[in-house]
Protein backbone atom coordinates (compact mmCIF):
# COMPACT_ATOMS: atom_id res chain seq x y z
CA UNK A 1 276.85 68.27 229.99
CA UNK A 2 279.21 70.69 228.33
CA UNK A 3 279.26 70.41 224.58
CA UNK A 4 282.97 70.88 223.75
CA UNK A 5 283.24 70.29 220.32
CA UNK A 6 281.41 73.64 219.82
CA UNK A 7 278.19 72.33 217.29
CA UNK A 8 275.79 73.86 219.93
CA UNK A 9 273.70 70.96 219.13
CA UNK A 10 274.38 69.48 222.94
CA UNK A 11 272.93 66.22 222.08
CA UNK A 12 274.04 62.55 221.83
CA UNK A 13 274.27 62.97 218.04
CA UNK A 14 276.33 66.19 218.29
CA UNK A 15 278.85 64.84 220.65
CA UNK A 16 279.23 61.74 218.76
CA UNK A 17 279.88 63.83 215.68
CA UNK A 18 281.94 66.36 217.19
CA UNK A 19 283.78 62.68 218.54
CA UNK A 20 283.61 61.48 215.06
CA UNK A 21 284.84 65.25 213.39
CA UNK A 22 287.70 65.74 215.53
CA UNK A 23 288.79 61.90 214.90
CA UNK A 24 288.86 63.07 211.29
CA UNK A 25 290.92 66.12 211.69
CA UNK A 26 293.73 64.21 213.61
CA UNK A 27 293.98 62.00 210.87
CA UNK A 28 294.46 64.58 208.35
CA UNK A 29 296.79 66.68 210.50
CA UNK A 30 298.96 63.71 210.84
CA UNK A 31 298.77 62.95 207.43
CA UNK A 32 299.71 66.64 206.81
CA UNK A 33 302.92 66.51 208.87
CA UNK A 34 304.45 63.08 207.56
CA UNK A 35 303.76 64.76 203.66
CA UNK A 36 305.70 68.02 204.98
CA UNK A 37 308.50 65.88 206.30
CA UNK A 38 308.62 63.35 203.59
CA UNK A 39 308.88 66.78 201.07
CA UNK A 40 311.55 68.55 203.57
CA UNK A 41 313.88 65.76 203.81
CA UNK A 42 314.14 64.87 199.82
């Protein structure tokens, strides 16, 4: 099974994390954008 989420740990825990980590990002990078646009359109 090919570990994309680049941990190199390759097990159930590291996918679940990488699962789990890249949830996490999203969040924040949407979070991110609606703060820039809520800033540019004052």
């Amino acid at each position: 099974m090919t570990n994309w989420n680049g941990t190199g740990m390759g097990m159930g825990f590291g996918m679940g994390f990488g699962w789990l980590f890249g949830l996490l990002t999203l969040v924040l990078v949407v979070l991110a954008i609606a703060a820039l646009i809520k800033y540019l359109r004052k």
